[in-house]
C-alpha atoms as a PDB file:
ATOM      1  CA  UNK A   1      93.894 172.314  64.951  1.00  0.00           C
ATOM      2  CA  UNK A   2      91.891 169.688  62.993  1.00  0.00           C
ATOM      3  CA  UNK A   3      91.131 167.697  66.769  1.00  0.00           C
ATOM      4  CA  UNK A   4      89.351 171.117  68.177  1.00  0.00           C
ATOM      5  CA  UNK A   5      87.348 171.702  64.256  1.00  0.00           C
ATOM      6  CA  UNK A   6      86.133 167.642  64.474  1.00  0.00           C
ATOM      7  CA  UNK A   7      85.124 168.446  67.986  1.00  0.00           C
ATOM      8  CA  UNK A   8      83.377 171.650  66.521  1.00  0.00           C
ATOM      9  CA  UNK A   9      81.520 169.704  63.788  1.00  0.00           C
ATOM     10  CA  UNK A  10      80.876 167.066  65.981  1.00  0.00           C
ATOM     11  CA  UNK A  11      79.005 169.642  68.700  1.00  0.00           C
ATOM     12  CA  UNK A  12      77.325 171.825  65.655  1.00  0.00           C
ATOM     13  CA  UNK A  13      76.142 168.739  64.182  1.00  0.00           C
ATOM     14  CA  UNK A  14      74.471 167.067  66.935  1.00  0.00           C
ATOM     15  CA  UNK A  15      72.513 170.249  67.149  1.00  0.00           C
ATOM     16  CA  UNK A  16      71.695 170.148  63.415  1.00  0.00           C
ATOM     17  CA  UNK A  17      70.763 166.818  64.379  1.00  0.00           C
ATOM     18  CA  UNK A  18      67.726 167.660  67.185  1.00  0.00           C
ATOM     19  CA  UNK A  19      66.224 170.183  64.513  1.00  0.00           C
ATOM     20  CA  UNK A  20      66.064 167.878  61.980  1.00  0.00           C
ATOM     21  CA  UNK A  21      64.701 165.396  64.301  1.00  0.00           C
ATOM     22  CA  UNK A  22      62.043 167.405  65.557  1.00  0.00           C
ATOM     23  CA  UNK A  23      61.349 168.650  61.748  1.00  0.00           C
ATOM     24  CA  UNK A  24      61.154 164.784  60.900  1.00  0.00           C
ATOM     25  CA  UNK A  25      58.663 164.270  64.125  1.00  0.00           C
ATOM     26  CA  UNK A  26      56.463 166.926  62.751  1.00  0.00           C
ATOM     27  CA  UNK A  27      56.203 166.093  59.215  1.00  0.00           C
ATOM     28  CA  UNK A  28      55.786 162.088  59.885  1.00  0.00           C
ATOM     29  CA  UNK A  29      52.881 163.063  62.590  1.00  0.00           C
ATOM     30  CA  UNK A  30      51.415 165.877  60.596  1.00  0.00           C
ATOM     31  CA  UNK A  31      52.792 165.615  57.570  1.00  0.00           C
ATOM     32  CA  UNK A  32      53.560 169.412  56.575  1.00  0.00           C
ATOM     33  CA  UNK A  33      56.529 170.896  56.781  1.00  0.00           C
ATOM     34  CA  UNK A  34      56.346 173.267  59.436  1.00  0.00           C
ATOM     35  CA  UNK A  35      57.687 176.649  58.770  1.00  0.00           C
ATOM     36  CA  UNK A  36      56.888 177.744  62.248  1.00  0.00           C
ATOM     37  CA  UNK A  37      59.511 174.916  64.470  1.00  0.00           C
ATOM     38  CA  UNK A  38      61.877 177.378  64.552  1.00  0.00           C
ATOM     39  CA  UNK A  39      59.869 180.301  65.213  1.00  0.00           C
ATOM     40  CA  UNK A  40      58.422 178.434  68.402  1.00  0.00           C
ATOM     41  CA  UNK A  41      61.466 177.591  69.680  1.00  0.00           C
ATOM     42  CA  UNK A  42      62.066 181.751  69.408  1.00  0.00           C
ATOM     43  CA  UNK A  43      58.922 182.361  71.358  1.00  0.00           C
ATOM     44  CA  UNK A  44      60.323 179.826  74.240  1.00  0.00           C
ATOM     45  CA  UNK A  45      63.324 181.240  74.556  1.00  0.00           C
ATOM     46  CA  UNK A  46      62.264 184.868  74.898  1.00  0.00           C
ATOM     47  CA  UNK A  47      59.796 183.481  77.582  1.00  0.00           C
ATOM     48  CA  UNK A  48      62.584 181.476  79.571  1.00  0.00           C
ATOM     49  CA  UNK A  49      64.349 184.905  79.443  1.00  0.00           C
ATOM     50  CA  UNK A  50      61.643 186.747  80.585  1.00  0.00           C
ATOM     51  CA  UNK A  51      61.527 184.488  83.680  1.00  0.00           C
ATOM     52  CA  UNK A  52      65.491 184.555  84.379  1.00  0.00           C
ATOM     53  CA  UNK A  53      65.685 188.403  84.189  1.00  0.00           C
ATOM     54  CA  UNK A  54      62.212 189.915  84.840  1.00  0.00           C
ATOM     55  CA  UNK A  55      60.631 187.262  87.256  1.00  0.00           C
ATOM     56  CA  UNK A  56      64.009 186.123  88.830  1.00  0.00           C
ATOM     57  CA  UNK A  57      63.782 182.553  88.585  1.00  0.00           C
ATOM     58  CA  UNK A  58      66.382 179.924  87.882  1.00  0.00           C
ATOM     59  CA  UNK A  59      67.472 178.680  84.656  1.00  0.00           C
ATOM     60  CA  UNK A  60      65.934 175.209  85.019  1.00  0.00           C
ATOM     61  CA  UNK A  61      62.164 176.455  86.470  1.00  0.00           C
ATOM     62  CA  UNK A  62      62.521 179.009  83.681  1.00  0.00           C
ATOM     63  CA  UNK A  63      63.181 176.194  81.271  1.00  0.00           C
ATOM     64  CA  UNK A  64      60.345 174.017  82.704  1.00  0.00           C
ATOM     65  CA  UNK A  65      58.113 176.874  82.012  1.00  0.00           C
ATOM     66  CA  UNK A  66      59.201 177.627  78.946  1.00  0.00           C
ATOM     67  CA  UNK A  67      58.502 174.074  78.093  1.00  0.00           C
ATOM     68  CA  UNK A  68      54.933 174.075  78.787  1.00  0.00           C
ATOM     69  CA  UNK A  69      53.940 177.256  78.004  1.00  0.00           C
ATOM     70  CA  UNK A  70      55.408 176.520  74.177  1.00  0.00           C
ATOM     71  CA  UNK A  71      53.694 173.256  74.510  1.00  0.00           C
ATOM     72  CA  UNK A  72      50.047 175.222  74.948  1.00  0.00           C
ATOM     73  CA  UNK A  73      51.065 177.645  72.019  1.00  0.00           C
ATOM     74  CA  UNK A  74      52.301 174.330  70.027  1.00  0.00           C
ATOM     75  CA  UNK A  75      48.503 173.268  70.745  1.00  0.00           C
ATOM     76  CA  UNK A  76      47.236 176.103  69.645  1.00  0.00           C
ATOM     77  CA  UNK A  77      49.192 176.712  66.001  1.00  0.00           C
ATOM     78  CA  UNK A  78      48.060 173.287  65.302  1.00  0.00           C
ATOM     79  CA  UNK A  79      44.221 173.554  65.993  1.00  0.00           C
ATOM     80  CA  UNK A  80      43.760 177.127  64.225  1.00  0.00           C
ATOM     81  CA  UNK A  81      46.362 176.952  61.577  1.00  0.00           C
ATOM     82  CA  UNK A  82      46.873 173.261  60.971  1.00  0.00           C
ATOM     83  CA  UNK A  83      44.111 171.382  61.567  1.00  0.00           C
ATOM     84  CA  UNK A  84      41.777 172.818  59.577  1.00  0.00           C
ATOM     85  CA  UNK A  85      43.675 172.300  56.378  1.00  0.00           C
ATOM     86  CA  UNK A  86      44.586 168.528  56.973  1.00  0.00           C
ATOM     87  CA  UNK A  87      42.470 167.349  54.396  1.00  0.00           C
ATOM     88  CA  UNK A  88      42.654 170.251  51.832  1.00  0.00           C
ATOM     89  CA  UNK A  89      45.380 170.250  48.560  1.00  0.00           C
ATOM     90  CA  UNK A  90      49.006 170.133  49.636  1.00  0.00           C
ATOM     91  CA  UNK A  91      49.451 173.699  49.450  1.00  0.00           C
ATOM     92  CA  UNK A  92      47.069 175.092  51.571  1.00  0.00           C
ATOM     93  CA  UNK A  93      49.070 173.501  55.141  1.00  0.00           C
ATOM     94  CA  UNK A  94      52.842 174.734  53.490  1.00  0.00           C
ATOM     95  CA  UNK A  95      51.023 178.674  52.979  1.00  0.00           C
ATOM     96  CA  UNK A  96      49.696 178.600  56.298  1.00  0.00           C
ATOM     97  CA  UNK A  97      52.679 176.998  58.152  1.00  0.00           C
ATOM     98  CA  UNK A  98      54.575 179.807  56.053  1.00  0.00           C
ATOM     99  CA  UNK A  99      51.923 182.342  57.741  1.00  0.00           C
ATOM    100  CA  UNK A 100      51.945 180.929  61.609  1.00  0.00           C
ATOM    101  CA  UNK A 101      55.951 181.675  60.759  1.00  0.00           C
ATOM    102  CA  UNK A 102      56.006 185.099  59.696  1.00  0.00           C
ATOM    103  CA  UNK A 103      53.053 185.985  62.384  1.00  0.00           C
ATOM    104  CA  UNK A 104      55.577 184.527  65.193  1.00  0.00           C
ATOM    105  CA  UNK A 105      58.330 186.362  63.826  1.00  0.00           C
ATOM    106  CA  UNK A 106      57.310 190.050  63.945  1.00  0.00           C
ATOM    107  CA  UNK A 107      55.220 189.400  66.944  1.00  0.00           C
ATOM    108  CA  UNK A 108      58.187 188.984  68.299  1.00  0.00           C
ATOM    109  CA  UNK A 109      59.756 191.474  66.902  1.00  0.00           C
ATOM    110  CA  UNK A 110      56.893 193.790  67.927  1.00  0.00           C
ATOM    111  CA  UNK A 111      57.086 192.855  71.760  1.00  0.00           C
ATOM    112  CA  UNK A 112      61.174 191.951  72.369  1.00  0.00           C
ATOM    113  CA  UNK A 113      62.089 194.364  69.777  1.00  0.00           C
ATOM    114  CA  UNK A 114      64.972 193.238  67.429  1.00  0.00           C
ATOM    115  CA  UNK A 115      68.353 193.480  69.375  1.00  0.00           C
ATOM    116  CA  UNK A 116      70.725 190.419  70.397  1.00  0.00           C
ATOM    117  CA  UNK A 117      69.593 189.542  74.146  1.00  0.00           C
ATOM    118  CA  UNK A 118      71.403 186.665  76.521  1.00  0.00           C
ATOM    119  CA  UNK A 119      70.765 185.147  79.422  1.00  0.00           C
ATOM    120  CA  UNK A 120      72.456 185.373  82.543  1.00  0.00           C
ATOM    121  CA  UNK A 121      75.175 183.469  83.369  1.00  0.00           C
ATOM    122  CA  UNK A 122      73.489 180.698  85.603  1.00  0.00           C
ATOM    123  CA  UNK A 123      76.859 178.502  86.865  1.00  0.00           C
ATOM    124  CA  UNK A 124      80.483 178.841  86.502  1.00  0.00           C
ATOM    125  CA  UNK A 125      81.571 177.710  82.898  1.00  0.00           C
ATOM    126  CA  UNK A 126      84.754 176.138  82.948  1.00  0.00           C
ATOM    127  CA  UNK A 127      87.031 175.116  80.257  1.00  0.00           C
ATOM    128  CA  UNK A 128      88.628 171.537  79.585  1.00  0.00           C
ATOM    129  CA  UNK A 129      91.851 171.239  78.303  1.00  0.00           C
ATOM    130  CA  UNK A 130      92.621 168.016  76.447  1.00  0.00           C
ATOM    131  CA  UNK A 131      95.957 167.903  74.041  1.00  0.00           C
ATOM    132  CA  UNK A 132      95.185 170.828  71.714  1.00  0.00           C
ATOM    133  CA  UNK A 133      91.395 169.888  72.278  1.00  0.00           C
ATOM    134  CA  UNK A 134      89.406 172.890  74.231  1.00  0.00           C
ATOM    135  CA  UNK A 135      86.190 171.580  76.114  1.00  0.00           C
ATOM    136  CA  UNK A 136      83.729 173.722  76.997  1.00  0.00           C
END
């Protein structure tokens, strides 16, 4: 029991890891804290999506996409909403990263409406076995 929760942590932490990573890449480059990392990362994934079930391409095209289609919108939060305020008080970059956030959000909400989707299943998912230790 406590081998399969320290492999649990150990998985859920590494991904806690990545976002704070990227949230650390952002503010040291830009220096705001951006609201809206999340909300991109939303935007990707309903694209990728899109392209698995609508367009019928694989998972890692779809991915590659994804990728550079965020990239463009990344481009584009940061020269409207961002740049701009880069020399203005402190506040002014935390409202409008707030703002870019809550604009991504119920766009989203107004085009994929709200419901739980998933993707496909792309390969066969197998399990490991190892003591009492499931891998997966």
């Amino acid at each position: 029991m406590f081998s399969q929760q320290l492999v649990n942590g150990i998985t859920a932490g590494g991904m806690y890891a990545l976002i704070a990573l990227g949230y650390t890449m952002v503010y040291g480059i830009l220096k705001i804290i951006n609201f809206a990392h999340g909300d991109i990362f939303m935007i990707g994934s309903f694209i990728g999506l899109i392209l698995v079930k609508q367009v019928h391409l694989g998972l890692i095209p779809a991915m590659l996409i994804s990728m550079v289609i965020v990239a463009f919108l990344g481009i584009i939060v940061e020269r409207i909403a961002y740049r701009p305020l880069r020399n203005s008080a402190k506040i002014a970059p935390l409202l409008s990263a707030l703002g870019v956030s809550i604009f991504l959000t119920n766009f989203a909400q107004l085009v994929w409406g709200t419901q739980t989707r998933a993707f496909p299943p792309s390969f066969q998912i197998s399990t490991f076995q190892v003591g009492t230790v499931a891998l997966s």
